[in-house]
Protein backbone atom coordinates (compact mmCIF):
# COMPACT_ATOMS: atom_id res chain seq x y z
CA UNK A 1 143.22 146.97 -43.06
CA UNK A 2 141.71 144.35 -40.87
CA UNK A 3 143.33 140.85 -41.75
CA UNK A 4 142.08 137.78 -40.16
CA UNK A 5 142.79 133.72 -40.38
CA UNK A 6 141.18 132.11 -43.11
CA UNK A 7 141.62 130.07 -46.46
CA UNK A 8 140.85 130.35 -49.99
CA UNK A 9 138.53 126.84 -49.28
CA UNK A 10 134.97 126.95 -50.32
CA UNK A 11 133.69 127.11 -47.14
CA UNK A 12 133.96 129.69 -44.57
CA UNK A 13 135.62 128.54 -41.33
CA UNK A 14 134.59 128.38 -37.56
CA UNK A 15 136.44 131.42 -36.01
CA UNK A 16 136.61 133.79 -33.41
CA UNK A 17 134.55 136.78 -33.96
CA UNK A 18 135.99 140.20 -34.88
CA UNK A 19 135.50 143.21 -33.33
CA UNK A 20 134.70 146.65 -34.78
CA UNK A 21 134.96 150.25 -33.75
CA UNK A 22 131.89 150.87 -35.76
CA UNK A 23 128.72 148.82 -36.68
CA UNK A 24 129.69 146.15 -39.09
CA UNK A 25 128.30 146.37 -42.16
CA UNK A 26 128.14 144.34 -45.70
CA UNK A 27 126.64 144.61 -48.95
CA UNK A 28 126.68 141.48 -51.09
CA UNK A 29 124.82 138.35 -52.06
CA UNK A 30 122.83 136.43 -49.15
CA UNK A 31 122.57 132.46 -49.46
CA UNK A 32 119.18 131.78 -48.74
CA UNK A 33 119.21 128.29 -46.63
CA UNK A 34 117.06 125.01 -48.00
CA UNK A 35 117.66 121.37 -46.48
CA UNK A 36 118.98 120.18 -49.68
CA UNK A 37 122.03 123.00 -49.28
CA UNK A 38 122.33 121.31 -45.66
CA UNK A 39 122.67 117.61 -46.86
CA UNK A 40 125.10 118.62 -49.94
CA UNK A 41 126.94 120.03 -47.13
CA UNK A 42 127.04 123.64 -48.47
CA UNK A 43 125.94 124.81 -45.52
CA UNK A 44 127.06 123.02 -42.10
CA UNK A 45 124.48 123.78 -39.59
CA UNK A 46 120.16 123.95 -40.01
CA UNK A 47 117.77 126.75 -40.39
CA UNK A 48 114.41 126.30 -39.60
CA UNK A 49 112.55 128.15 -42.54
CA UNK A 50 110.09 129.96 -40.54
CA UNK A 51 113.09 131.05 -37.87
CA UNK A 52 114.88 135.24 -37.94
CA UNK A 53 118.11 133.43 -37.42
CA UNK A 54 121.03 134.25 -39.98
CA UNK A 55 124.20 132.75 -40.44
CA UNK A 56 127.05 135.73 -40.99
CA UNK A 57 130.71 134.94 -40.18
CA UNK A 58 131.95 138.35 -39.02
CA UNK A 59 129.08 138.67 -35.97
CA UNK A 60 128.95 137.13 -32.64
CA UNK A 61 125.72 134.55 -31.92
CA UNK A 62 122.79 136.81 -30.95
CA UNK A 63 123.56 139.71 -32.13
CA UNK A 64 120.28 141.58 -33.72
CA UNK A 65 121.48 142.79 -37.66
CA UNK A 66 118.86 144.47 -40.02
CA UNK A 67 118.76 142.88 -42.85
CA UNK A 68 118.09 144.93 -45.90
CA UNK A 69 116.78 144.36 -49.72
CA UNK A 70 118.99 146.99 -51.13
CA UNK A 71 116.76 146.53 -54.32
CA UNK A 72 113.26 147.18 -53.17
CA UNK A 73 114.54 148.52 -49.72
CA UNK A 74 112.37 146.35 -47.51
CA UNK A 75 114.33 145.36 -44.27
CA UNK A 76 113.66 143.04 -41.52
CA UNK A 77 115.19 142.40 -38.05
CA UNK A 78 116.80 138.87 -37.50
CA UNK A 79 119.43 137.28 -34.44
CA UNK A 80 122.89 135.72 -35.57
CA UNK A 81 122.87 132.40 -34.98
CA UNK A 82 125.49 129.69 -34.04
CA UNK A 83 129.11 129.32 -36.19
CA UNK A 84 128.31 128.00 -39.55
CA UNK A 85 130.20 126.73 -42.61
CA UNK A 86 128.70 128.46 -45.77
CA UNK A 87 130.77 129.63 -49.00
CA UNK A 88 132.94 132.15 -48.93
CA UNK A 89 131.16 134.47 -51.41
CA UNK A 90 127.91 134.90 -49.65
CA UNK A 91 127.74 137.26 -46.92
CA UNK A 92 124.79 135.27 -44.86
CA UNK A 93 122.98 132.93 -45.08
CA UNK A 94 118.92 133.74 -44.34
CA UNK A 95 115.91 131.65 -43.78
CA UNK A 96 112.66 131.74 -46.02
CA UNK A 97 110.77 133.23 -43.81
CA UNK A 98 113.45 136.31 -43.97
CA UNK A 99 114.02 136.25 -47.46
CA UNK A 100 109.79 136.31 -48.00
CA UNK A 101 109.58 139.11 -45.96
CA UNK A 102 111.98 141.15 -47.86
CA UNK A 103 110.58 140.14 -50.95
CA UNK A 104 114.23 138.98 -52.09
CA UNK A 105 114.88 138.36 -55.70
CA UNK A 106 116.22 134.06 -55.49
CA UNK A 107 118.22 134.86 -58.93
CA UNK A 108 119.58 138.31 -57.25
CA UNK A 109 119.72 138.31 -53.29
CA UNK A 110 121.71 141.20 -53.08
CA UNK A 111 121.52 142.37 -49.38
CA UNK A 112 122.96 144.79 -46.57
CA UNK A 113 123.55 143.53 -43.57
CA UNK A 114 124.10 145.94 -40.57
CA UNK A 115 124.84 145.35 -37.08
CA UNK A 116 122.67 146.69 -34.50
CA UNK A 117 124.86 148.28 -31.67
CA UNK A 118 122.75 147.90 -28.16
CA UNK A 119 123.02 151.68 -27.27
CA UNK A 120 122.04 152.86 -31.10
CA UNK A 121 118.64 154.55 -31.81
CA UNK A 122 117.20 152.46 -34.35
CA UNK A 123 113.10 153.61 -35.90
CA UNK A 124 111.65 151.37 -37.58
CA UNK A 125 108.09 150.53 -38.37
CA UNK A 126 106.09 147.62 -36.12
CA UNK A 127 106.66 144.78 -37.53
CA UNK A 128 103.14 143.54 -39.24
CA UNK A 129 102.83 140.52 -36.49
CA UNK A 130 100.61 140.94 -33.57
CA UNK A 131 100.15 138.87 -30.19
CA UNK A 132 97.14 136.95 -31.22
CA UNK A 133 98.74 136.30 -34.68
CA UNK A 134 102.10 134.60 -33.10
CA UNK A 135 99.69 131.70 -31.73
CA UNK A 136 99.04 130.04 -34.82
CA UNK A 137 102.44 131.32 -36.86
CA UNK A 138 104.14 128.17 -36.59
CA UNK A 139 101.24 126.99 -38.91
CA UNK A 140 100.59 129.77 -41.10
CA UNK A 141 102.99 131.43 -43.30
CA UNK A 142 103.99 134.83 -42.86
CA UNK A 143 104.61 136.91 -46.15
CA UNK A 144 104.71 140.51 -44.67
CA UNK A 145 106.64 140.60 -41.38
CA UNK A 146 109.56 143.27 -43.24
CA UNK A 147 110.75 146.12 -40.87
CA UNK A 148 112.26 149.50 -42.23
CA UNK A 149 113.96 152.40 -41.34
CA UNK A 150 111.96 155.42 -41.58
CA UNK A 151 114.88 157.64 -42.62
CA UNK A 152 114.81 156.04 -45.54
CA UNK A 153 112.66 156.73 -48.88
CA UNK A 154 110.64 153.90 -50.80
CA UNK A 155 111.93 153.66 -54.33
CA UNK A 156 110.57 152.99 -57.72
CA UNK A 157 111.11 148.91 -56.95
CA UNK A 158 109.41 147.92 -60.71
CA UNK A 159 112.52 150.48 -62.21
CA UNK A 160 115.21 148.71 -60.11
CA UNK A 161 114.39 145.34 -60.84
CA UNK A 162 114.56 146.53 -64.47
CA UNK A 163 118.11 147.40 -64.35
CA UNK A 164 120.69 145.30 -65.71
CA UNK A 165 122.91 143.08 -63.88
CA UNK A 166 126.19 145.09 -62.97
CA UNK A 167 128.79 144.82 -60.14
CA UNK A 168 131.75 145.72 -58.62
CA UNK A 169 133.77 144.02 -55.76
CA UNK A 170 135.22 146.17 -53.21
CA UNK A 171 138.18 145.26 -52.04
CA UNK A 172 139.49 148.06 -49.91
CA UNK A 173 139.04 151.61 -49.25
CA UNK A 174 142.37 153.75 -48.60
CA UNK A 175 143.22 157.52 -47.40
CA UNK A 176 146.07 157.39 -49.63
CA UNK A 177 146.28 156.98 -53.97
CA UNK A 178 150.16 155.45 -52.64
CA UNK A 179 148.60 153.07 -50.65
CA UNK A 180 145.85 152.04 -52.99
CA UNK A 181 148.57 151.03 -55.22
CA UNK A 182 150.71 149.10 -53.11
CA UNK A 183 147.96 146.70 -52.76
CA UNK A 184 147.16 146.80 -56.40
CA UNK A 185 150.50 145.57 -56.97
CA UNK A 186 149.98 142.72 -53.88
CA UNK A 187 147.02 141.45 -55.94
CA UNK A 188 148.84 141.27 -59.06
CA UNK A 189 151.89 139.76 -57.64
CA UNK A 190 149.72 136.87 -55.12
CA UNK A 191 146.53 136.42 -57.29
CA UNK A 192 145.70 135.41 -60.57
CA UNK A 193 142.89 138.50 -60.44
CA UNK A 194 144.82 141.14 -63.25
CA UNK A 195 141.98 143.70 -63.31
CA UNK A 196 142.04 145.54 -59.97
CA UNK A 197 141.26 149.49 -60.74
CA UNK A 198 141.55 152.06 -58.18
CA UNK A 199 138.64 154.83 -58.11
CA UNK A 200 138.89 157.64 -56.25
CA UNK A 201 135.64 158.43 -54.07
CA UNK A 202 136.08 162.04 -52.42
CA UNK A 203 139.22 163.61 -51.43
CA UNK A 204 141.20 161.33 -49.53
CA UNK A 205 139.37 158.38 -50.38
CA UNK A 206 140.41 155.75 -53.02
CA UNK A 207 138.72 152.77 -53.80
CA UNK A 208 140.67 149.43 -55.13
CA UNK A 209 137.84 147.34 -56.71
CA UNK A 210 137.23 144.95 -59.25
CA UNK A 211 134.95 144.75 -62.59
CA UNK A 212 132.27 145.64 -63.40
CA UNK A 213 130.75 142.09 -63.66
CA UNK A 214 127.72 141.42 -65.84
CA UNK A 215 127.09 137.90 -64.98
CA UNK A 216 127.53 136.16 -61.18
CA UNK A 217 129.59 133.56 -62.57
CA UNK A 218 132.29 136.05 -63.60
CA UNK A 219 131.22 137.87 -59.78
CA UNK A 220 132.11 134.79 -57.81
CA UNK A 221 135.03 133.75 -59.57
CA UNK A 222 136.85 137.08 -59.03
CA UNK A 223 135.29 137.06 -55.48
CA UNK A 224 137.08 133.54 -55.15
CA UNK A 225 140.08 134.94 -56.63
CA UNK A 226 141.06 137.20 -54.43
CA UNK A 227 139.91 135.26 -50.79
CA UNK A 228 144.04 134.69 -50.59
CA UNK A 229 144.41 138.21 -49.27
CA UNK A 230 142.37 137.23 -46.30
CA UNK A 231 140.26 140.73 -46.06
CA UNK A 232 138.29 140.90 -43.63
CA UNK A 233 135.44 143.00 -44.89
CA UNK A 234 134.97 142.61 -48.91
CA UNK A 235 131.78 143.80 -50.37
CA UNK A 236 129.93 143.42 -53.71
CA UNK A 237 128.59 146.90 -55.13
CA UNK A 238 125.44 147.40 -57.14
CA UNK A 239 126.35 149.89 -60.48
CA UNK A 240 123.88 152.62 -60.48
């Protein structure tokens, strides 16, 4: 399990950025940036709404990441920007412009974001901007800029939205059911979360997760809950 230095505070914290083996990736709910969030002091550093910068605590500045609408499936390429402060349950924070291109949901930004390693082969459709449009985009808005990956399949988005709101929090996945209990026994014993299930996925896979949640009140308390541990990589899954 990847552990890292950080606090059960509100606010993420400036760090040093991790490294991983594979392409990072994170499902969960995005943050999407407005100036009053900036002068509350929710979020520490500026986005310029019309900018393909994110905010995301786990990647290095300028690092491309595809970020995806898991609901409707529309994805977009952005750029990690500088070291931000943002809460602790969001797992960016994007710009209008991004979250208009995706067509996210404000009440429900569930997202995936997913590092884009330099020597990966990544298709994706051209992006609906051309040269002669980029002279005047600082002055007109862009609604349909959204990238995806053609090994993927458009789905029924009127039938998602429909579904009911249902989550889980993944905590950690483990080769072992042993293991998988040992930490549901650390959560028990150093958090005030009492629900933690294990679930097992395949052989040799077990799942230690919370919920499900039906409200994101109930989500981001939990979420909250458990930031003592200090995981590195905790994710917020969508119930079928």
């Amino acid at each position: 399990m990847l552990l890292q230095n950080c606090t059960i505070e509100n606010l993420t914290k400036n760090k040093p950025s991790v490294f991983f083996d594979d392409p990072f990736i994170n499902k969960g709910f995005a943050l999407i940036y407005n100036n009053d969030l900036y002068e509350k002091k929710i979020i520490s550093k500026k986005i310029d709404e019309r900018s393909l910068i994110v905010f995301q605590k786990n990647l290095k500045k300028n690092i491309k990441v595809k970020i995806t609408n898991i609901i409707n499936n529309k994805s977009i390429i952005a750029t990690v920007g500088n070291d931000a402060d943002y809460p602790l349950f969001n797992n960016a924070v994007l710009s209008i412009r991004i979250a208009d291109a995706i067509d996210l949901n404000k009440n429900e930004p569930y997202i995936e974001i997913l590092e884009i390693l330099e020597d990966s082969v990544f298709v994706a459709k051209k992006a609906k901007i051309f040269e002669e449009e980029k002279k005047v985009a600082i002055k007109v808005p862009v609604n349909s800029i959204s990238i995806s990956d053609l090994n993927q399949t458009q789905s029924n988005t009127k039938n998602k939205n429909d579904k009911k709101f249902s989550y889980n929090i993944k905590i950690a996945d483990f080769y072992f059911n042993d293991t998988a209990l040992l930490l549901i026994n650390r959560i028990n014993n150093e958090t005030i979360a009492k629900d933690a299930k294990i679930k097992k996925i395949r052989e040799n896979k077990y799942r230690v997760y919370l919920g499900p949640f039906s409200n994101i009140n109930a989500l981001q308390k939990s979420f909250n809950d458990i930031n003592i541990l200090e995981f590195e990589n905790i994710e917020i899954i969508k119930n079928d």
